[in-house]
PDB file of N, CA and C in Angstrom:
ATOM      1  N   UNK A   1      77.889  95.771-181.347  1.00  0.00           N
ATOM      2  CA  UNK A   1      78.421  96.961-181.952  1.00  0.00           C
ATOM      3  C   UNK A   1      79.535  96.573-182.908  1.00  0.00           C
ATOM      4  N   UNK A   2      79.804  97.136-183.715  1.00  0.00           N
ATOM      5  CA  UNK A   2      80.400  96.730-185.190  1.00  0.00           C
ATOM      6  C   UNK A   2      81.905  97.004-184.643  1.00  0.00           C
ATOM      7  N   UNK A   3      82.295  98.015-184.042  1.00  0.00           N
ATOM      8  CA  UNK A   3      83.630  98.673-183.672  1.00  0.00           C
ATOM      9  C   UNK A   3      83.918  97.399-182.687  1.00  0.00           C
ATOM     10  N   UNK A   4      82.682  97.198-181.711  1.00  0.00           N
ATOM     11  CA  UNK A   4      83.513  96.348-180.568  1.00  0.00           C
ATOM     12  C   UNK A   4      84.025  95.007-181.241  1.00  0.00           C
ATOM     13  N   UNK A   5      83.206  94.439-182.416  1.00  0.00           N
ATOM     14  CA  UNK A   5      83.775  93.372-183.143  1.00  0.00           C
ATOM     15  C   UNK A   5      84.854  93.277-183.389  1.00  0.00           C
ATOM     16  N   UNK A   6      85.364  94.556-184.108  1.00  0.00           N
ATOM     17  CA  UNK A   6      86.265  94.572-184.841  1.00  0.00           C
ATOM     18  C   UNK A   6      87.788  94.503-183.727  1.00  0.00           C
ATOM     19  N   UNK A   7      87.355  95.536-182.809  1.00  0.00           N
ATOM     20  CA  UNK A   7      88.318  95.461-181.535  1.00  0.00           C
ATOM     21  C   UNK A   7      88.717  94.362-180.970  1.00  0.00           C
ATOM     22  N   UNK A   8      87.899  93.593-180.828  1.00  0.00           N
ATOM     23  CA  UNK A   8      88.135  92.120-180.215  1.00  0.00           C
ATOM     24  C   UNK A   8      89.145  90.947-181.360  1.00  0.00           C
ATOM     25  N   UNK A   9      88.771  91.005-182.446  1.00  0.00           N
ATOM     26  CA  UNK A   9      89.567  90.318-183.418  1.00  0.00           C
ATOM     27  C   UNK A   9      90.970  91.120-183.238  1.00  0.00           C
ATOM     28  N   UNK A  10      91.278  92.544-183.217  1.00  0.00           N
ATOM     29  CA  UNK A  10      92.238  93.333-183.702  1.00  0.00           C
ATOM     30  C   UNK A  10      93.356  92.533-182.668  1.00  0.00           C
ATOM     31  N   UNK A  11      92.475  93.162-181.118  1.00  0.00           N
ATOM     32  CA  UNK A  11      93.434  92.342-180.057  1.00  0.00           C
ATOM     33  C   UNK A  11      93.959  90.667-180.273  1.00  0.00           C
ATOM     34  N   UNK A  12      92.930  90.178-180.219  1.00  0.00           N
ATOM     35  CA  UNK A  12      93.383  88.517-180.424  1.00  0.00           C
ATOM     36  C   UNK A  12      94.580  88.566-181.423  1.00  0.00           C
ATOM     37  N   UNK A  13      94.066  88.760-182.906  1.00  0.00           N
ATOM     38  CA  UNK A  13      95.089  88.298-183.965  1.00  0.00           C
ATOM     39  C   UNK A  13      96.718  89.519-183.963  1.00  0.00           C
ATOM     40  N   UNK A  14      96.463  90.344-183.213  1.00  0.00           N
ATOM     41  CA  UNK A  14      97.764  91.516-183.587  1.00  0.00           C
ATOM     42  C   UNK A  14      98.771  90.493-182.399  1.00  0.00           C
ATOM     43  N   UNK A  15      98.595  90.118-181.614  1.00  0.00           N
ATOM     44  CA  UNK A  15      99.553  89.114-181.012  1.00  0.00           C
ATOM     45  C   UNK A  15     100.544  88.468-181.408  1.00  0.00           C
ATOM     46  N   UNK A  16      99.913  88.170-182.761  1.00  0.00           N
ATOM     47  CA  UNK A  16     100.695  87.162-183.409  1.00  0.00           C
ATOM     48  C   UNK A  16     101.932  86.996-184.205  1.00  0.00           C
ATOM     49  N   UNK A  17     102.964  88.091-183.533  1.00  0.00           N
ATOM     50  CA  UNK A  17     103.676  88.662-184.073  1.00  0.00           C
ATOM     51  C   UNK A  17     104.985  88.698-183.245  1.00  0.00           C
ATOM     52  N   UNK A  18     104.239  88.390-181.927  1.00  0.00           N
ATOM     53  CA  UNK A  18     105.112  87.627-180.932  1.00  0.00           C
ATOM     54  C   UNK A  18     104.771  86.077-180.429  1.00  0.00           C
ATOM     55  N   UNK A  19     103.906  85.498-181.656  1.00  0.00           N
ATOM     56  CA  UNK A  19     103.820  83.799-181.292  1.00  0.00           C
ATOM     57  C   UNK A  19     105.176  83.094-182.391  1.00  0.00           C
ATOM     58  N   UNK A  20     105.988  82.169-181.983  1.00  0.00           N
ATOM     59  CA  UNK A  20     106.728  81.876-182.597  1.00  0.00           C
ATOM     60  C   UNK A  20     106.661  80.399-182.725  1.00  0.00           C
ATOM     61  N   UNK A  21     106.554  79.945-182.044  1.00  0.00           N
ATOM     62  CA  UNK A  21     106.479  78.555-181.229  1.00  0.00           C
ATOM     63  C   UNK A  21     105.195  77.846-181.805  1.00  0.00           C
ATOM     64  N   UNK A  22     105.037  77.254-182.985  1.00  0.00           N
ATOM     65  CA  UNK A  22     104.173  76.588-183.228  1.00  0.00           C
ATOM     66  C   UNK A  22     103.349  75.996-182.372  1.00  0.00           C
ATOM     67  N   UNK A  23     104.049  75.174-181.358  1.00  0.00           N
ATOM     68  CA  UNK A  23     103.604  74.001-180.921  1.00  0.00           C
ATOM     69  C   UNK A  23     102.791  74.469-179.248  1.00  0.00           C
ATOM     70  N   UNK A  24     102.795  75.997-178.862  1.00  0.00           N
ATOM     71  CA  UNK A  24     102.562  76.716-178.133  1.00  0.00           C
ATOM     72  C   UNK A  24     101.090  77.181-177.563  1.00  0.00           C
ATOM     73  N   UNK A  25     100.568  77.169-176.866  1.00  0.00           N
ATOM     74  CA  UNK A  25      99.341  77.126-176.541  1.00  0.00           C
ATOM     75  C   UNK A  25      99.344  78.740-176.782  1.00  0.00           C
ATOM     76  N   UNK A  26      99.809  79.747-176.977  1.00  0.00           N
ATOM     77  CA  UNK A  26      99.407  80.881-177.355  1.00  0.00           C
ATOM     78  C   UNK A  26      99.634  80.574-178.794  1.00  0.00           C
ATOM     79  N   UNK A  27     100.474  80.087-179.647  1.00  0.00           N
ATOM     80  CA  UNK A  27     100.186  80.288-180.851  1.00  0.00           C
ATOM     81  C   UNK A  27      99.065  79.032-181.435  1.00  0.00           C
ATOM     82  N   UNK A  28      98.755  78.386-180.867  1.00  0.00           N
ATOM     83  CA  UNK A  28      97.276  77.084-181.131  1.00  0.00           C
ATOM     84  C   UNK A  28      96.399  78.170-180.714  1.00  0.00           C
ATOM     85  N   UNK A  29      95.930  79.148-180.104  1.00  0.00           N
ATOM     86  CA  UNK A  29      95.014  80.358-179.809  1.00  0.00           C
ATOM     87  C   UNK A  29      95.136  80.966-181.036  1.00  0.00           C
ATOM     88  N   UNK A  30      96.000  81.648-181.448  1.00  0.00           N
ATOM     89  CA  UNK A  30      96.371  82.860-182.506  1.00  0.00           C
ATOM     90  C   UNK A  30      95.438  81.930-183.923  1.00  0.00           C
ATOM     91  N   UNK A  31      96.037  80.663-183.626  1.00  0.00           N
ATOM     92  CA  UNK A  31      95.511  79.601-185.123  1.00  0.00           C
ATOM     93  C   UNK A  31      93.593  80.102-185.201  1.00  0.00           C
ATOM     94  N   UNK A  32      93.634  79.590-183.890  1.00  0.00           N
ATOM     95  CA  UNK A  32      91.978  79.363-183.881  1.00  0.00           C
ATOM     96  C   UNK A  32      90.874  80.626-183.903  1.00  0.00           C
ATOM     97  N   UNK A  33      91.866  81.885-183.271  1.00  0.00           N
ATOM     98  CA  UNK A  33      91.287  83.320-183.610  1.00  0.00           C
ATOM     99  C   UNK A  33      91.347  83.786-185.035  1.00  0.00           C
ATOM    100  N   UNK A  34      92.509  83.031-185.573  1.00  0.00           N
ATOM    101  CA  UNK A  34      92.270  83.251-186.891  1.00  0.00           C
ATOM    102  C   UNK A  34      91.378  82.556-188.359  1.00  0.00           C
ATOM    103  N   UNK A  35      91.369  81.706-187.893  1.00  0.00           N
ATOM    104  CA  UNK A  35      89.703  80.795-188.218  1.00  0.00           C
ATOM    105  C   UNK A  35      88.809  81.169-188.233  1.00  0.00           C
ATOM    106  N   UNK A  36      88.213  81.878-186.866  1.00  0.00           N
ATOM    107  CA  UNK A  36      86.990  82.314-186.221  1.00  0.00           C
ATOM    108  C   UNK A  36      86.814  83.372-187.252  1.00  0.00           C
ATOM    109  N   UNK A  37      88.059  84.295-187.592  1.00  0.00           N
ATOM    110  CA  UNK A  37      88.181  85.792-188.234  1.00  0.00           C
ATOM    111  C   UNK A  37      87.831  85.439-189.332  1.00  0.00           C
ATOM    112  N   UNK A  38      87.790  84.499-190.329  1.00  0.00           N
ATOM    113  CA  UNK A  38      87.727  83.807-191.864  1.00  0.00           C
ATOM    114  C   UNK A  38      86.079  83.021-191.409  1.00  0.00           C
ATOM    115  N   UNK A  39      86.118  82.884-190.845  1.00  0.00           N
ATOM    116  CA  UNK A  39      84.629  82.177-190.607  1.00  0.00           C
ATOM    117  C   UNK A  39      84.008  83.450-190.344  1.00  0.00           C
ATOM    118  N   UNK A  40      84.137  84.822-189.645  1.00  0.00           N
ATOM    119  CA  UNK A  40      83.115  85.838-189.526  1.00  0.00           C
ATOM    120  C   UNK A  40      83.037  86.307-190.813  1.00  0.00           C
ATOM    121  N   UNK A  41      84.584  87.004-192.004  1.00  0.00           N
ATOM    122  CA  UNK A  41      84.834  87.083-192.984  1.00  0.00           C
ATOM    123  C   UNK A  41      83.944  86.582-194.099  1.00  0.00           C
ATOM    124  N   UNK A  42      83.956  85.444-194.218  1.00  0.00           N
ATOM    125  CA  UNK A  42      82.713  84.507-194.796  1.00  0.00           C
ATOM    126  C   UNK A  42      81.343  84.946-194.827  1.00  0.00           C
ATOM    127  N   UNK A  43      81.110  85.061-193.048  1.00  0.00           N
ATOM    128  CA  UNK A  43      79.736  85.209-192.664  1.00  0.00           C
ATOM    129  C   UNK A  43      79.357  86.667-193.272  1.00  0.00           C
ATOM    130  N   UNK A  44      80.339  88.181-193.302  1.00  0.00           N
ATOM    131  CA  UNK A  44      79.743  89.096-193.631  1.00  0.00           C
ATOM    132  C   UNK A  44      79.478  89.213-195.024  1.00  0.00           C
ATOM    133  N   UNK A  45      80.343  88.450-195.830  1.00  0.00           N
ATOM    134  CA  UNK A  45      80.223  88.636-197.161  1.00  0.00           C
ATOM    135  C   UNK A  45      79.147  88.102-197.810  1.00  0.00           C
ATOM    136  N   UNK A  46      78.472  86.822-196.795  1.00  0.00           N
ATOM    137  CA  UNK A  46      77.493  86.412-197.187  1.00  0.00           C
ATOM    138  C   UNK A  46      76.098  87.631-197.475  1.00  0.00           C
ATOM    139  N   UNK A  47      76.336  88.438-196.729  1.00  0.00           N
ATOM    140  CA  UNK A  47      75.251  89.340-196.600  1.00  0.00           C
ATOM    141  C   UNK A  47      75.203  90.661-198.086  1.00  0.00           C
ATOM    142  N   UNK A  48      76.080  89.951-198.364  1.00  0.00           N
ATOM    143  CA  UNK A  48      76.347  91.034-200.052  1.00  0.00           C
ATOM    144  C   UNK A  48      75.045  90.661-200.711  1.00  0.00           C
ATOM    145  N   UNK A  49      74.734  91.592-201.365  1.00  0.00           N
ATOM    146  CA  UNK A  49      72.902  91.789-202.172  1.00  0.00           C
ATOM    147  C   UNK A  49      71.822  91.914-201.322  1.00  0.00           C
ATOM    148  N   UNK A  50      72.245  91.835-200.060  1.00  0.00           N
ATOM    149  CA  UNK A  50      71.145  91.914-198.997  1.00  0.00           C
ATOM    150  C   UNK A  50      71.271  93.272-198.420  1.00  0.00           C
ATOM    151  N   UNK A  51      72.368  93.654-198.114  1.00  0.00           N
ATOM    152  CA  UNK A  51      72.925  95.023-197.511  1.00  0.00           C
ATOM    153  C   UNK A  51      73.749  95.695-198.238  1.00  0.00           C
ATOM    154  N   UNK A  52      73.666  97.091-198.550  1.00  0.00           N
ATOM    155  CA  UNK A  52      74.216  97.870-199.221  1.00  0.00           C
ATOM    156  C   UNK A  52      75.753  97.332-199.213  1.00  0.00           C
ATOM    157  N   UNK A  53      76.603  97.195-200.902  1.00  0.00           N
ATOM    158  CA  UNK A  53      77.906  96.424-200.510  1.00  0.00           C
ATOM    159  C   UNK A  53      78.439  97.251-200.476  1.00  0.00           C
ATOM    160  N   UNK A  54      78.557  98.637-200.394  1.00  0.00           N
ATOM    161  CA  UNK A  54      79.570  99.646-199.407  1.00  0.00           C
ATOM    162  C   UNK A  54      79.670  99.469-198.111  1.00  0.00           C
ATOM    163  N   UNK A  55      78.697  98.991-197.733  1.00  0.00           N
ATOM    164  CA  UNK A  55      78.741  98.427-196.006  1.00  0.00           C
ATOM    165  C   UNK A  55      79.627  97.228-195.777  1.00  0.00           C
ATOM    166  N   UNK A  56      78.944  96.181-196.647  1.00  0.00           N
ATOM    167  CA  UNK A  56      79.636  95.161-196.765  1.00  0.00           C
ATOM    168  C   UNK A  56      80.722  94.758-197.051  1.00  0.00           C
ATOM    169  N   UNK A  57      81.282  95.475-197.965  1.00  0.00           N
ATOM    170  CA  UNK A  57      83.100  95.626-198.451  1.00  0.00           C
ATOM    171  C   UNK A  57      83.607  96.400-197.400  1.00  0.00           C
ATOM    172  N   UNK A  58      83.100  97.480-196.598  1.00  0.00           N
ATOM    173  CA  UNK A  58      83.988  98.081-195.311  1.00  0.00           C
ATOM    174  C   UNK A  58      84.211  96.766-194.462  1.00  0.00           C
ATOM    175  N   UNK A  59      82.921  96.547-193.960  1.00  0.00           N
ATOM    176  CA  UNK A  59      83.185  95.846-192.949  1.00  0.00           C
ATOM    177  C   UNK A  59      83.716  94.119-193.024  1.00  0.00           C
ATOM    178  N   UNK A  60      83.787  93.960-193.939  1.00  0.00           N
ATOM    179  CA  UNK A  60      84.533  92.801-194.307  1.00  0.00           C
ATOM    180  C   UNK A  60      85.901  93.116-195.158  1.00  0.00           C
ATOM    181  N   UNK A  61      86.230  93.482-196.106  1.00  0.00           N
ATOM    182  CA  UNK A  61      87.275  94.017-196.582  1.00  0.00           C
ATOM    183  C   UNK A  61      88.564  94.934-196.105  1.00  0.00           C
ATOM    184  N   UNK A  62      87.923  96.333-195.734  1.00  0.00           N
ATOM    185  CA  UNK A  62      88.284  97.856-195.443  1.00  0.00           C
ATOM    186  C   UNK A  62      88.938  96.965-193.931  1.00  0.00           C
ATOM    187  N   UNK A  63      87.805  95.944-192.767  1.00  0.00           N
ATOM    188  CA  UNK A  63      88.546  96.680-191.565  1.00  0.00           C
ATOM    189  C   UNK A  63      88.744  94.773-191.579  1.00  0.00           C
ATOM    190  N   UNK A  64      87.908  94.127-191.460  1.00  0.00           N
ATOM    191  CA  UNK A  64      88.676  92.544-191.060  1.00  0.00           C
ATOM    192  C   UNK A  64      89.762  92.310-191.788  1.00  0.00           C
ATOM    193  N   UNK A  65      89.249  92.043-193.245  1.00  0.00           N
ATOM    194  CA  UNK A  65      90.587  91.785-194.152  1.00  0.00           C
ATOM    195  C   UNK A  65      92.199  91.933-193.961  1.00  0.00           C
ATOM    196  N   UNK A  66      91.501  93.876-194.416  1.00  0.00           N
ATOM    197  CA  UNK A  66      92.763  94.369-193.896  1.00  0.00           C
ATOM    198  C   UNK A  66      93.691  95.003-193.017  1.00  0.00           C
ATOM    199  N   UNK A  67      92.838  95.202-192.116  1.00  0.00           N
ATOM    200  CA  UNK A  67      92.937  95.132-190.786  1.00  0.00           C
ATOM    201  C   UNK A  67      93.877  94.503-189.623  1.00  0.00           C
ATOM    202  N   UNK A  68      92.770  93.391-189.904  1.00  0.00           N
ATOM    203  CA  UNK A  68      93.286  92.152-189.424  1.00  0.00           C
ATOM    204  C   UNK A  68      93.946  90.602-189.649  1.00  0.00           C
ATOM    205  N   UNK A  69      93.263  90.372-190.919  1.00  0.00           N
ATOM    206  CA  UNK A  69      93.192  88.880-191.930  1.00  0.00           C
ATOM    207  C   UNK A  69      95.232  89.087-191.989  1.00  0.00           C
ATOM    208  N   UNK A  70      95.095  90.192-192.991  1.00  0.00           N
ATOM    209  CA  UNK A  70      96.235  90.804-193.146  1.00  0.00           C
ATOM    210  C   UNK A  70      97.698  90.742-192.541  1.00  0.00           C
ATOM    211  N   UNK A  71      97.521  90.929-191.337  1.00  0.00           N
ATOM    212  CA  UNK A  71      98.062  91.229-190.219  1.00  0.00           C
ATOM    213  C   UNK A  71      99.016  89.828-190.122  1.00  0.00           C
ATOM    214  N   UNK A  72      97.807  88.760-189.626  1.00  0.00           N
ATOM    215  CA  UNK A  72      98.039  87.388-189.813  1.00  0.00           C
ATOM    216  C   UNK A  72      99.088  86.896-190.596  1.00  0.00           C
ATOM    217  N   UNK A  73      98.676  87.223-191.935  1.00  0.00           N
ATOM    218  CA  UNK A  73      98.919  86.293-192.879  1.00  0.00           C
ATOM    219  C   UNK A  73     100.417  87.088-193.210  1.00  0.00           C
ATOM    220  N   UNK A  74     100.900  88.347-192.852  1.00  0.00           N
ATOM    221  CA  UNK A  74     101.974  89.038-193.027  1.00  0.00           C
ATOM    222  C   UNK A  74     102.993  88.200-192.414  1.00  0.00           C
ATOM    223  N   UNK A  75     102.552  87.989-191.032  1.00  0.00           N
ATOM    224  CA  UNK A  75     103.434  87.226-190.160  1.00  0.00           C
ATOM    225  C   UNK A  75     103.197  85.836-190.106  1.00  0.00           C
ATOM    226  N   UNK A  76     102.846  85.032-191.159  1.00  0.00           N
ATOM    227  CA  UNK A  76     103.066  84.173-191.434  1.00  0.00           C
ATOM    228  C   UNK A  76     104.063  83.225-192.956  1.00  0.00           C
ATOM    229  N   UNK A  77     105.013  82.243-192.629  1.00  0.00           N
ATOM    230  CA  UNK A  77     106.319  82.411-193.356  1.00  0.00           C
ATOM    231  C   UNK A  77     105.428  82.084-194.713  1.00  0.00           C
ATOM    232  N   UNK A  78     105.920  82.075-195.842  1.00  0.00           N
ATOM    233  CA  UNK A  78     105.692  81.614-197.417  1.00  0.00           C
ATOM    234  C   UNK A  78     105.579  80.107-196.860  1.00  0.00           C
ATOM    235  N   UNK A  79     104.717  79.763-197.319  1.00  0.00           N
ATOM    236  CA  UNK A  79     104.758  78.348-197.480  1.00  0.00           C
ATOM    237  C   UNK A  79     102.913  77.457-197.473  1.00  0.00           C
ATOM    238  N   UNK A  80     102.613  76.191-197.563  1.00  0.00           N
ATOM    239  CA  UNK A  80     101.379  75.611-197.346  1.00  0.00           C
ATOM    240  C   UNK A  80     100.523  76.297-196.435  1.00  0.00           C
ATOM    241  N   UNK A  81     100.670  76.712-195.294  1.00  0.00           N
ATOM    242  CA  UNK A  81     100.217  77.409-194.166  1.00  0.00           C
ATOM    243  C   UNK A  81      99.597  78.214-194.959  1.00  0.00           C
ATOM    244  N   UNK A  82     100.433  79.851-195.115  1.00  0.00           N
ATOM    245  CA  UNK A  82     100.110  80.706-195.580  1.00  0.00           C
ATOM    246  C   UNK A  82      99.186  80.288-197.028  1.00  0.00           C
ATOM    247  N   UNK A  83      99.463  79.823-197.605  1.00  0.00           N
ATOM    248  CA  UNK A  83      98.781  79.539-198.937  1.00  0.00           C
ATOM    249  C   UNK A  83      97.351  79.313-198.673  1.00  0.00           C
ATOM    250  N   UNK A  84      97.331  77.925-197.726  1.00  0.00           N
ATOM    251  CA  UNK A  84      95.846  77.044-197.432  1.00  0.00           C
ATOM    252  C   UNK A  84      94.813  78.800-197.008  1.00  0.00           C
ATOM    253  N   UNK A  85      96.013  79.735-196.140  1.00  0.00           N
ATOM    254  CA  UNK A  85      94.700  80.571-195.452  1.00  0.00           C
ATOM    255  C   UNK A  85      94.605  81.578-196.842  1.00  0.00           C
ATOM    256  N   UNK A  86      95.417  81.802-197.403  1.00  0.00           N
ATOM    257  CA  UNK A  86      95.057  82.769-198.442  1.00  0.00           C
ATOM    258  C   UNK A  86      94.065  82.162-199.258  1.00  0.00           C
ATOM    259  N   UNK A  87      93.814  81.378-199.565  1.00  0.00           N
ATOM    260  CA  UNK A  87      93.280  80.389-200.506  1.00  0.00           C
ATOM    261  C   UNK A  87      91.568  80.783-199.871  1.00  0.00           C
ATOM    262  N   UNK A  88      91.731  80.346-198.418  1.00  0.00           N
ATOM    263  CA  UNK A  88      90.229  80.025-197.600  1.00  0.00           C
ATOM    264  C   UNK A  88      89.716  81.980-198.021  1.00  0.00           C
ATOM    265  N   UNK A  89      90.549  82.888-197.430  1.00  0.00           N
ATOM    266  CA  UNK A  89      89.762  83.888-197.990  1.00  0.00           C
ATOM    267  C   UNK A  89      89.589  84.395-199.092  1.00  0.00           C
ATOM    268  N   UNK A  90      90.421  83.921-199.977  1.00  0.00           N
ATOM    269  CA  UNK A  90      89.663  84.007-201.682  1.00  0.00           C
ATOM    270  C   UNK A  90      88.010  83.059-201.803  1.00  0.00           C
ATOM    271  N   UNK A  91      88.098  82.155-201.360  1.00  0.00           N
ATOM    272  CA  UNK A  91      87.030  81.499-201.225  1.00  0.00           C
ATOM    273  C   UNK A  91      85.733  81.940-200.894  1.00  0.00           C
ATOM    274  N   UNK A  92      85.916  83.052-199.940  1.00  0.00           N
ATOM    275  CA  UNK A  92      84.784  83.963-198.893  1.00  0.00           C
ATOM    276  C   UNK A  92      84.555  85.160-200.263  1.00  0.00           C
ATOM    277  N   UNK A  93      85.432  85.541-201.335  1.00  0.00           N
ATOM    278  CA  UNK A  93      84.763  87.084-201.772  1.00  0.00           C
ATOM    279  C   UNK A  93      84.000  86.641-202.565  1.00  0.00           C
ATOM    280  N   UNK A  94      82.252  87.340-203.141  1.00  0.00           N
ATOM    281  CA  UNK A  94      81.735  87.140-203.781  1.00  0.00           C
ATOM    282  C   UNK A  94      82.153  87.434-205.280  1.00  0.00           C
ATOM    283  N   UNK A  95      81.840  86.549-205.795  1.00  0.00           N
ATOM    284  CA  UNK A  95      82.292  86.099-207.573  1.00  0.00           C
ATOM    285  C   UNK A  95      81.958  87.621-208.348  1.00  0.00           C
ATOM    286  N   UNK A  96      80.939  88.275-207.992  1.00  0.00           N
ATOM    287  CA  UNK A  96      80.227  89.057-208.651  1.00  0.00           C
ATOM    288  C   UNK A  96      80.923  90.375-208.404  1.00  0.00           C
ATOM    289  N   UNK A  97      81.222  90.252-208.086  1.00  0.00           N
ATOM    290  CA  UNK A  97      82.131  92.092-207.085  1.00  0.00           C
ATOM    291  C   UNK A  97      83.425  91.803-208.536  1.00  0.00           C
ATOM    292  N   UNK A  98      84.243  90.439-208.940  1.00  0.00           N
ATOM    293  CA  UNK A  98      85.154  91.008-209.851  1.00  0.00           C
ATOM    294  C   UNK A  98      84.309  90.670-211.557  1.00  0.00           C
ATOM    295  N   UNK A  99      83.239  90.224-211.759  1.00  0.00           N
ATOM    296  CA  UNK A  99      82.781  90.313-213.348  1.00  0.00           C
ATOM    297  C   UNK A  99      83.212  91.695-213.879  1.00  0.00           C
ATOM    298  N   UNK A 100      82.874  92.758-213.510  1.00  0.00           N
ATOM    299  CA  UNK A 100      83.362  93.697-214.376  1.00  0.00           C
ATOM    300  C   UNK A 100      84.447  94.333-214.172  1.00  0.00           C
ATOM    301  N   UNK A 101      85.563  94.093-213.532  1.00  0.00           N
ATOM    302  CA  UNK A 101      86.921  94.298-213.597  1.00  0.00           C
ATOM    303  C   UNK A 101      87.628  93.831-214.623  1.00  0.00           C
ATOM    304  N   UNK A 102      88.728  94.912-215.142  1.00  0.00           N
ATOM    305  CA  UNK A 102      89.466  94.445-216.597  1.00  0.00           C
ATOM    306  C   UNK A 102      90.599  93.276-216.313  1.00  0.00           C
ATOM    307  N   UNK A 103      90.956  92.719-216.898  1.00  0.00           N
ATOM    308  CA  UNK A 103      92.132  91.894-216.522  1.00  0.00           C
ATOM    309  C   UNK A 103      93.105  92.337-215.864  1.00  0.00           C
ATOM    310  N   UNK A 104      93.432  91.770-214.841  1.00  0.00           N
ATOM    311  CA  UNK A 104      94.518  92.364-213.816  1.00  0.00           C
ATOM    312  C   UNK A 104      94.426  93.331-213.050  1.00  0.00           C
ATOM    313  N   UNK A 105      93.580  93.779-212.883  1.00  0.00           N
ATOM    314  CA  UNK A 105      92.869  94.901-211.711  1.00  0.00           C
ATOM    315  C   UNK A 105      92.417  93.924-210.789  1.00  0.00           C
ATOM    316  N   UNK A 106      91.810  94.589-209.582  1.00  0.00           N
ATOM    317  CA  UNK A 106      91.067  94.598-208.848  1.00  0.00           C
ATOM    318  C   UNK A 106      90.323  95.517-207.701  1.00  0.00           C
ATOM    319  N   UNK A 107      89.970  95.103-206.912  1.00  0.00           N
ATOM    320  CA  UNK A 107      88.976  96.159-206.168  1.00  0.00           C
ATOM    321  C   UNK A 107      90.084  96.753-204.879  1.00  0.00           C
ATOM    322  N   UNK A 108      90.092  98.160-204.910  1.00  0.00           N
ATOM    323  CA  UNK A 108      90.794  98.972-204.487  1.00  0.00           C
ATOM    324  C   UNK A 108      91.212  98.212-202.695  1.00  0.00           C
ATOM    325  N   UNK A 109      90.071  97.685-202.227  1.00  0.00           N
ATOM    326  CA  UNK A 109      90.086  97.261-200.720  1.00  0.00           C
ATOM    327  C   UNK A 109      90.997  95.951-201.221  1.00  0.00           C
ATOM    328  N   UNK A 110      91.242  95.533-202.018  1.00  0.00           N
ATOM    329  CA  UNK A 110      92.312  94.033-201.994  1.00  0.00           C
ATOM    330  C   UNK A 110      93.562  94.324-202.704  1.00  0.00           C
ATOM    331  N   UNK A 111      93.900  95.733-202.863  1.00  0.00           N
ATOM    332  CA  UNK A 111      95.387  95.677-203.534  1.00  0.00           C
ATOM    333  C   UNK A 111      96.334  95.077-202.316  1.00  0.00           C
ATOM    334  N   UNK A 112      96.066  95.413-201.324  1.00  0.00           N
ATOM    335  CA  UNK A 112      97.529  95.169-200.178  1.00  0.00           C
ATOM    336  C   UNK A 112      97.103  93.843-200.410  1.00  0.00           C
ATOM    337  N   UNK A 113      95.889  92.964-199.967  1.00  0.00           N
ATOM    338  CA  UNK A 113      96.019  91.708-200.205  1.00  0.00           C
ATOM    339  C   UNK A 113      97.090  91.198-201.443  1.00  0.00           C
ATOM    340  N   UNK A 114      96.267  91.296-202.693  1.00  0.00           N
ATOM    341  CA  UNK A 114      96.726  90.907-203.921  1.00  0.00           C
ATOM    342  C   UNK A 114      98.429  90.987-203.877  1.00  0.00           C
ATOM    343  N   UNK A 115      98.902  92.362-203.808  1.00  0.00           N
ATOM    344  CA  UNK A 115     100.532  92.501-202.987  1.00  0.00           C
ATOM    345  C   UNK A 115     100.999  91.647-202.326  1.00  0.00           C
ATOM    346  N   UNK A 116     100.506  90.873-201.180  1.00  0.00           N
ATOM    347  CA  UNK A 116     100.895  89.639-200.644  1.00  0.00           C
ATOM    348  C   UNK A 116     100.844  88.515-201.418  1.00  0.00           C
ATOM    349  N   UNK A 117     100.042  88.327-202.157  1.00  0.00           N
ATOM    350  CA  UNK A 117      99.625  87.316-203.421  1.00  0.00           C
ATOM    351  C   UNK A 117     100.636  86.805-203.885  1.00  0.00           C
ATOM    352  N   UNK A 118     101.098  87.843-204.375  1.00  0.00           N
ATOM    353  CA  UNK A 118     102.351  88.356-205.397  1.00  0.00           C
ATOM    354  C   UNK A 118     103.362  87.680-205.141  1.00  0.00           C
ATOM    355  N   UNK A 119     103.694  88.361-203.560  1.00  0.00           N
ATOM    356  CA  UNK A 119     105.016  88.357-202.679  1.00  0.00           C
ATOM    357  C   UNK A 119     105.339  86.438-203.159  1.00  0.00           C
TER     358      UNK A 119
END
């Protein structure tokens, strides 16, 4: 079920907000739930041209992304870290979703991203 997916990531990664402790076996968890989340991320976007991409931008964009991806990467400080993961999910959106966007826009589901971009 699509909801229970999403539930299960929400719990794991919203934690992470009380992991502080790098070196911490709850925050080495938080790392690896958040991997898994960029590796499913990946996996749904793959399915763009195959499945209607209103489906596909919800459920990868609308609720993992920003949802959850988000979440993560909020509470994580400026620096290589944060960068390497921002980087990995630019990597996951399909090329074709921004060809016809004007310069400096983008798609309504990645402004809060892009906002972090920024930051």
């Amino acid at each position: 079920n699509k909801n229970d997916l999403i539930l299960h990531f929400f719990f794991l990664l919203s934690m992470s907000s009380i992991v502080e402790d790098k070196s911490s076996l709850c925050s080495k968890f938080q790392e690896r739930r958040f991997w898994s989340a960029v590796k499913l991320l990946s996996n749904v976007l793959l399915w763009d041209g195959i499945v209607q991409e209103d489906t596909v931008r919800d459920l990868g964009l609308s609720k993992l992304l920003n949802r959850y991806l988000l979440l993560k990467l909020l509470n994580t400080p400026p620096g290589p870290d944060n960068t390497e993961k921002c980087n990995k999910v630019v990597a996951c959106l399909p090329e074709r979703w921004f060809q016809d966007l004007k310069s400096g826009s983008t798609l309504p589901e990645l402004l809060n991203f892009c906002q972090h971009l920024l930051r």
